[in-house]
PDB file of N, CA and C in Angstrom:
ATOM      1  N   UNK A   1     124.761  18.375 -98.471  1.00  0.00           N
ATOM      2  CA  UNK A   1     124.393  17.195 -99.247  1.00  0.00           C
ATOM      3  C   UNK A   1     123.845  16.166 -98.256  1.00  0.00           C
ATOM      4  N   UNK A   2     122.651  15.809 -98.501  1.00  0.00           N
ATOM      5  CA  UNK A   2     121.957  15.118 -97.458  1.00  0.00           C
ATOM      6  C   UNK A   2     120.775  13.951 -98.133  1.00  0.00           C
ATOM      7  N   UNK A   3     121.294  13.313 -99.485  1.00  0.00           N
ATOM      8  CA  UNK A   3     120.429  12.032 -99.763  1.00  0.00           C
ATOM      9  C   UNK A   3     122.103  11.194-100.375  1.00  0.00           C
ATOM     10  N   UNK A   4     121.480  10.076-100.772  1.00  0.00           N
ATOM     11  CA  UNK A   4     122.293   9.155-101.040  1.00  0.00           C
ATOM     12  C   UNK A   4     121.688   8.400-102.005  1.00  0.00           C
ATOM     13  N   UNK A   5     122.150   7.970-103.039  1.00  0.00           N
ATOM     14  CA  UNK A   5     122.168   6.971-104.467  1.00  0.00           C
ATOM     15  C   UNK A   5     123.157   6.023-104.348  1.00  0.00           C
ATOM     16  N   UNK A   6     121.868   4.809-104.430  1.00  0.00           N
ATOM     17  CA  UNK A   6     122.927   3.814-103.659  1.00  0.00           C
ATOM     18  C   UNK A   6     122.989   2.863-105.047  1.00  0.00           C
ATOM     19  N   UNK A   7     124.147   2.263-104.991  1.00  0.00           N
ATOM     20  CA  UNK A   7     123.917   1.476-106.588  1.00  0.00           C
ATOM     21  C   UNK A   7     124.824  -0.175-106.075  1.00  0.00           C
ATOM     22  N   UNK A   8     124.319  -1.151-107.079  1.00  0.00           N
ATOM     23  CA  UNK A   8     125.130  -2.653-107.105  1.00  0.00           C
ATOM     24  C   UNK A   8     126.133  -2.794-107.477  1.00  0.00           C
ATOM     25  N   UNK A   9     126.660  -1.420-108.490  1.00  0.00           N
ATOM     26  CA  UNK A   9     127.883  -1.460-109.322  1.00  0.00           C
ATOM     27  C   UNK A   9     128.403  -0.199-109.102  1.00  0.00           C
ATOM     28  N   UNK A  10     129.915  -0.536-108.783  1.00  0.00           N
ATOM     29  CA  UNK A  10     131.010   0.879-108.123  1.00  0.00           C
ATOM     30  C   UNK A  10     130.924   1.705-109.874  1.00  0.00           C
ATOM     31  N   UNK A  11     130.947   0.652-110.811  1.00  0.00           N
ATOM     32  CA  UNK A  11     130.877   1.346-112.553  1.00  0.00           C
ATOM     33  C   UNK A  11     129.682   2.521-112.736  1.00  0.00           C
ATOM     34  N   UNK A  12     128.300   1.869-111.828  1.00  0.00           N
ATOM     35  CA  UNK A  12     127.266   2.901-112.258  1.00  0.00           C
ATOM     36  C   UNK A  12     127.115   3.862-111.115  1.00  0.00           C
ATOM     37  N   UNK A  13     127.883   3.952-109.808  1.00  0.00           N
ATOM     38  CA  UNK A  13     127.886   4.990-109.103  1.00  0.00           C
ATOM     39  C   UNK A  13     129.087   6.358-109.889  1.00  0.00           C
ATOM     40  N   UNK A  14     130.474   5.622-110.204  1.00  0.00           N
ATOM     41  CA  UNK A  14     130.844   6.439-110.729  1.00  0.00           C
ATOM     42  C   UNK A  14     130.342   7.679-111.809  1.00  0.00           C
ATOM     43  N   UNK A  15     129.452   6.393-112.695  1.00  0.00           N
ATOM     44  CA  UNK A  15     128.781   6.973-114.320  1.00  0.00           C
ATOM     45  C   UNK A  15     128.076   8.103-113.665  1.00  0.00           C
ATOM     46  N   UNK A  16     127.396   7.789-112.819  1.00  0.00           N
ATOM     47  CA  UNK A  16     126.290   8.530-112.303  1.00  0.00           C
ATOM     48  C   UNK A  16     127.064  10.069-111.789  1.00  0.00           C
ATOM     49  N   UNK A  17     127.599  10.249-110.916  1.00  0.00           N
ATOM     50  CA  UNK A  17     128.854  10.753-110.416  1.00  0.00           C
ATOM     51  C   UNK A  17     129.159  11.998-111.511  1.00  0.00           C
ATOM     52  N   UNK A  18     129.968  11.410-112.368  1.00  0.00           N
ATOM     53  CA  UNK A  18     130.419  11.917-113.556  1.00  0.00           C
ATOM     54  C   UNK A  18     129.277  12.873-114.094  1.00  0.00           C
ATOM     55  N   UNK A  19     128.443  12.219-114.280  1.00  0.00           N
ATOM     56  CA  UNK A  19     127.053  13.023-114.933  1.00  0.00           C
ATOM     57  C   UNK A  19     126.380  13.959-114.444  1.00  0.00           C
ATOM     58  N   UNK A  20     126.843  13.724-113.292  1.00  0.00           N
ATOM     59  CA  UNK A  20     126.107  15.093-112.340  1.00  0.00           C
ATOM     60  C   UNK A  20     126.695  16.167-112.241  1.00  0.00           C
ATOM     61  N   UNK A  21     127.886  15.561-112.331  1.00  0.00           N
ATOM     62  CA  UNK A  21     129.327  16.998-112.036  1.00  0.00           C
ATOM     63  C   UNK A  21     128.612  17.371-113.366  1.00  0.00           C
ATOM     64  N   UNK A  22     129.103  16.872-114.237  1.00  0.00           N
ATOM     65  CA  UNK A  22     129.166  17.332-115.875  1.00  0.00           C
ATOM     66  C   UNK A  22     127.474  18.274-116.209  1.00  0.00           C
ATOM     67  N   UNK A  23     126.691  17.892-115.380  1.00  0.00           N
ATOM     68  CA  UNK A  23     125.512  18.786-115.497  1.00  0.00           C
ATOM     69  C   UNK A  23     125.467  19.874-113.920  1.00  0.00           C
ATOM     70  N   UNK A  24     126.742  19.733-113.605  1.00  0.00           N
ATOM     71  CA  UNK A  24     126.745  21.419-112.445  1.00  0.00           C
ATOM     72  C   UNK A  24     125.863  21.033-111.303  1.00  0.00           C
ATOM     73  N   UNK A  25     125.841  19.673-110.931  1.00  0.00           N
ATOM     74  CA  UNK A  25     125.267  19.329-109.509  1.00  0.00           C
ATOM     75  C   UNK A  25     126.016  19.160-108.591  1.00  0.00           C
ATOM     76  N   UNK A  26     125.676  19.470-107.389  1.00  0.00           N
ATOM     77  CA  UNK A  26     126.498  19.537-106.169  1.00  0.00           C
ATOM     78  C   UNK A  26     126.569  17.755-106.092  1.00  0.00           C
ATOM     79  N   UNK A  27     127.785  16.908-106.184  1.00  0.00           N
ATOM     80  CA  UNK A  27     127.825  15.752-105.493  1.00  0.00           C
ATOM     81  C   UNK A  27     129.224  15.012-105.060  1.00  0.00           C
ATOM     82  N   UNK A  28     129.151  14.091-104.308  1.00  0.00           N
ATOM     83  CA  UNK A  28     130.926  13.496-104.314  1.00  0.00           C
ATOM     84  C   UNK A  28     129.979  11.764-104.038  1.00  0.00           C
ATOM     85  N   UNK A  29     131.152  11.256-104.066  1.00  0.00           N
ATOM     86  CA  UNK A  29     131.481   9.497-104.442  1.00  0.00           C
ATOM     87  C   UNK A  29     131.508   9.686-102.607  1.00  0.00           C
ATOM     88  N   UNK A  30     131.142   8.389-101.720  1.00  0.00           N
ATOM     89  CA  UNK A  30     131.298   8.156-100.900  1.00  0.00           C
ATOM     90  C   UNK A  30     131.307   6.517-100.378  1.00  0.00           C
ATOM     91  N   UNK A  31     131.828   6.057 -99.715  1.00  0.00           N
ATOM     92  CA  UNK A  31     131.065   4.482 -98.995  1.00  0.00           C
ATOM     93  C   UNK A  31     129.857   4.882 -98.726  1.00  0.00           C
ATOM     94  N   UNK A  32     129.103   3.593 -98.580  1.00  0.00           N
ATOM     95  CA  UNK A  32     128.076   3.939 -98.558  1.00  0.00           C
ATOM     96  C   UNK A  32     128.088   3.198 -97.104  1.00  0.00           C
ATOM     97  N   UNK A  33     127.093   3.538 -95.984  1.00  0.00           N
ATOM     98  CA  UNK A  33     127.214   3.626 -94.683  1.00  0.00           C
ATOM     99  C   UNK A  33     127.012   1.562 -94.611  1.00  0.00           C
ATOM    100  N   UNK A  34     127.265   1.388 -93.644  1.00  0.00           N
ATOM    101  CA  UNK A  34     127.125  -0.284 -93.811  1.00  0.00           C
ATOM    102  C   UNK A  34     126.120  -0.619 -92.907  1.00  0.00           C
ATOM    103  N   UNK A  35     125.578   0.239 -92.111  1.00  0.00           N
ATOM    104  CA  UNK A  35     124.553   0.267 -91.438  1.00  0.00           C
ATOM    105  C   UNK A  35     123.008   0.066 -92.673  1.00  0.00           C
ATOM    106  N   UNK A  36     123.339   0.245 -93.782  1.00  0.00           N
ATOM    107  CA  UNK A  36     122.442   0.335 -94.753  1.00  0.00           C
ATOM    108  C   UNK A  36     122.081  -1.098 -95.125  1.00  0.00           C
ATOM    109  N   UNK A  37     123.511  -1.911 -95.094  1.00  0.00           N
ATOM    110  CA  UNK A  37     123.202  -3.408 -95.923  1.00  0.00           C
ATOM    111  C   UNK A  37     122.865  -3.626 -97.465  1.00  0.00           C
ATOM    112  N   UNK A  38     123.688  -2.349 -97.958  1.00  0.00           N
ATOM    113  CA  UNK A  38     122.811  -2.679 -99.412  1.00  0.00           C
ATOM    114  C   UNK A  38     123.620  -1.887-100.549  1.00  0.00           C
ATOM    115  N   UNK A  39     124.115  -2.574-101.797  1.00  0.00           N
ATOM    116  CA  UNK A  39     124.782  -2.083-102.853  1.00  0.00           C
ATOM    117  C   UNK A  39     126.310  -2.501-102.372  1.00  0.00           C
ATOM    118  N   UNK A  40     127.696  -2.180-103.489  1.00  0.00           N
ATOM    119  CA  UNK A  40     128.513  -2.074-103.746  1.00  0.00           C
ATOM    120  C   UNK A  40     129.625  -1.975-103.421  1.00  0.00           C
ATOM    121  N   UNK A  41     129.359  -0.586-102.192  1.00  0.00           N
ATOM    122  CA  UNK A  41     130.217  -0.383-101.068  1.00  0.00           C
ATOM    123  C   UNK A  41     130.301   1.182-101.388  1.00  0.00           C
ATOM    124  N   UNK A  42     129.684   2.032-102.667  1.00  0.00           N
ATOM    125  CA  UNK A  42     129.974   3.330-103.301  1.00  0.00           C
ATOM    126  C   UNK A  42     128.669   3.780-103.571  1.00  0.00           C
ATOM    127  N   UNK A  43     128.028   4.814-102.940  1.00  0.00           N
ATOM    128  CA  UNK A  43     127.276   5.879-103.182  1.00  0.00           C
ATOM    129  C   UNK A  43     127.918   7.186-103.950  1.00  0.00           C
ATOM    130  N   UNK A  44     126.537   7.682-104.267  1.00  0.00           N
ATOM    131  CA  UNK A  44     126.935   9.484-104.438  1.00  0.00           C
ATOM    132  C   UNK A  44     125.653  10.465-103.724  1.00  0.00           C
ATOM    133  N   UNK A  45     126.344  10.961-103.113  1.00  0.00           N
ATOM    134  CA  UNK A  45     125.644  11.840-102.513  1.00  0.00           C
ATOM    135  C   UNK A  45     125.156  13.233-103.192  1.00  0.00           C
ATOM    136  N   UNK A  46     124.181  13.688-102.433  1.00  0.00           N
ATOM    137  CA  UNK A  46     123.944  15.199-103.528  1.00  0.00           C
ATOM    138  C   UNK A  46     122.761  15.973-102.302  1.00  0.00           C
ATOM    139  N   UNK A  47     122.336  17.116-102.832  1.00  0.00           N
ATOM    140  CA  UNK A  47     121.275  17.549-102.200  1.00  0.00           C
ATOM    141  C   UNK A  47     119.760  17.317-102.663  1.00  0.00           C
ATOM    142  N   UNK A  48     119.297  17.093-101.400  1.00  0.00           N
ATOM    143  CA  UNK A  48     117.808  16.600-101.751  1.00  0.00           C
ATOM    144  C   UNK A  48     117.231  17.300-102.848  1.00  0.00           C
ATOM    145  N   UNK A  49     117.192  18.622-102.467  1.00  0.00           N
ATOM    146  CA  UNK A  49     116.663  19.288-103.971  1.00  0.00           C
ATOM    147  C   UNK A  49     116.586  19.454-105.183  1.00  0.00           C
ATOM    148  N   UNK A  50     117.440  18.338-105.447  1.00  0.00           N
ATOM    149  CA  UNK A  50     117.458  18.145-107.007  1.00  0.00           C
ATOM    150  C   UNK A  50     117.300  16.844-107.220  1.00  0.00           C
ATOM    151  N   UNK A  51     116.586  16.196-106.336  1.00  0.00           N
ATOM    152  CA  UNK A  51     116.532  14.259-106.141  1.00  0.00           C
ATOM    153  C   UNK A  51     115.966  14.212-107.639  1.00  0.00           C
ATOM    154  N   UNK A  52     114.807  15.358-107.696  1.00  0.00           N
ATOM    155  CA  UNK A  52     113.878  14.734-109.515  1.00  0.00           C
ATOM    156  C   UNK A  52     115.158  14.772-110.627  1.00  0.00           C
ATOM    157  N   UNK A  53     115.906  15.769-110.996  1.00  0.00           N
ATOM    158  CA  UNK A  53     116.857  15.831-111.696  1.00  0.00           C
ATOM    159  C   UNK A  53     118.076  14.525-111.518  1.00  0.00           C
ATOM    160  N   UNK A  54     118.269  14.116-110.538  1.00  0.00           N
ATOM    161  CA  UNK A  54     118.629  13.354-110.664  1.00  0.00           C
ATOM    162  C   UNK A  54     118.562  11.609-110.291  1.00  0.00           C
ATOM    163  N   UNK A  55     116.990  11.467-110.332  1.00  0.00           N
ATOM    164  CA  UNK A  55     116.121  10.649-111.174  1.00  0.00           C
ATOM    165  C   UNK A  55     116.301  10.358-112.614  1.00  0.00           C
ATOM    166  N   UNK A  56     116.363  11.766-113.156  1.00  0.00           N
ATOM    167  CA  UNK A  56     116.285  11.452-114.820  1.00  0.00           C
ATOM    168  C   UNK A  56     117.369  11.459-115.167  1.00  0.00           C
ATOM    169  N   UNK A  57     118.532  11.806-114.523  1.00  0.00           N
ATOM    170  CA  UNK A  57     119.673  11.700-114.623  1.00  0.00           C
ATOM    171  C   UNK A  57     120.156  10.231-114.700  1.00  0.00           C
ATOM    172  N   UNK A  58     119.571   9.207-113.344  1.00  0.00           N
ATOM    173  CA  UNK A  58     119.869   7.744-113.676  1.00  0.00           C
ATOM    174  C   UNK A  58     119.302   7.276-114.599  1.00  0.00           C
ATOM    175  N   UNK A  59     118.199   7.204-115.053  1.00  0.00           N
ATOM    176  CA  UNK A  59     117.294   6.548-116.294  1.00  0.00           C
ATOM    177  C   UNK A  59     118.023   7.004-117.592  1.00  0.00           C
ATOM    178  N   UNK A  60     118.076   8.262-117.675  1.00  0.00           N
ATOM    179  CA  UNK A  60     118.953   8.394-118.712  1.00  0.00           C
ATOM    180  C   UNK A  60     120.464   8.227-119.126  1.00  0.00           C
ATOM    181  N   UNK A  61     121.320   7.739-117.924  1.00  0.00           N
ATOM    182  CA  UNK A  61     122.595   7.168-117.987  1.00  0.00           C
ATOM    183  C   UNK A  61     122.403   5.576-117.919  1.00  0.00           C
ATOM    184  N   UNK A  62     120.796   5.003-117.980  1.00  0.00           N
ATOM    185  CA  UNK A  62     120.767   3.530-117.547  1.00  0.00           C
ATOM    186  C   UNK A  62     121.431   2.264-116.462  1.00  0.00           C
ATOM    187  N   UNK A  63     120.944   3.337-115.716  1.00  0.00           N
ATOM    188  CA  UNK A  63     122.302   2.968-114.466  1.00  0.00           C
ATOM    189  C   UNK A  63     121.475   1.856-113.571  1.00  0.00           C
ATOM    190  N   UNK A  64     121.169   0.507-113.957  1.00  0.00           N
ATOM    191  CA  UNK A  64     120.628  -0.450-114.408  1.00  0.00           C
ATOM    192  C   UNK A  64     120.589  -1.059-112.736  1.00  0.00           C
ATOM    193  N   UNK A  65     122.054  -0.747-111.807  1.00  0.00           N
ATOM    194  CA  UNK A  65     122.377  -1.282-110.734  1.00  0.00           C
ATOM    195  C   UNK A  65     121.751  -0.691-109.912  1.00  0.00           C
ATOM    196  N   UNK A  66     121.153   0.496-110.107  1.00  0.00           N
ATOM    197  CA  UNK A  66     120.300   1.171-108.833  1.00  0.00           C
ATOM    198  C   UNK A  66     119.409   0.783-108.102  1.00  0.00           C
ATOM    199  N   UNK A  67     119.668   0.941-106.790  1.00  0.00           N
ATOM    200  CA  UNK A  67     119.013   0.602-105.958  1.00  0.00           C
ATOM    201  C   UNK A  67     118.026   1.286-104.677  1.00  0.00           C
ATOM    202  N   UNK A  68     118.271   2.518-104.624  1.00  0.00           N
ATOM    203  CA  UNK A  68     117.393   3.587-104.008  1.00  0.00           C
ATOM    204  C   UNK A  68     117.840   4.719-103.238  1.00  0.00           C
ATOM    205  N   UNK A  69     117.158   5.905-103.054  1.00  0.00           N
ATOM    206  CA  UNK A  69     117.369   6.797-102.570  1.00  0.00           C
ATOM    207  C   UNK A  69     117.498   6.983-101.173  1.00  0.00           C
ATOM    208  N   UNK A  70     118.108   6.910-100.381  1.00  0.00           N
ATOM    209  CA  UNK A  70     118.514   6.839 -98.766  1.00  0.00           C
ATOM    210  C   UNK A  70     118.906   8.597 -97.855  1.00  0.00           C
ATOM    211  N   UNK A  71     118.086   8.504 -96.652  1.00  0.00           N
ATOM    212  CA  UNK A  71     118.668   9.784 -96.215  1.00  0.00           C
ATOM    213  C   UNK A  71     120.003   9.293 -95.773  1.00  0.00           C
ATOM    214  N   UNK A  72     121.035  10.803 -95.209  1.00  0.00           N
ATOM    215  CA  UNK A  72     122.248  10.745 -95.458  1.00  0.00           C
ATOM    216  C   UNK A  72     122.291  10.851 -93.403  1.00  0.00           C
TER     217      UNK A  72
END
């Protein structure tokens, strides 16, 4: 697992989280590095290869706090 979804709200990293498991994606909840400066304090990580899937994965959970895709 080597990208990162970084969000403003620990609520829409979880949602997000949840949704991925629940659709059979490789991911876990992490801090998010502080070297970054940015969001919540909670990422989710996953593998790059499914970054498009889970693109539509945030838009369609409206995960409103997002803030961008980061290497890991």
């Amino acid at each position: 697992m080597d990208t990162l979804a970084v969000f403003r709200s620990r609520s829409d990293a979880l949602k997000i989280s949840r949704a991925l498991t629940k659709e059979k994606i490789a991911c876990a909840t992490v801090s998010t590095p502080s070297s970054l400066k940015v969001g919540c304090g909670l990422s989710v990580v996953f593998p790059k290869t499914v970054i498009e899937t889970v693109k539509k994965i945030i838009l369609r959970e409206n995960a409103a706090s997002f803030v961008g895709f980061y290497p890991r």
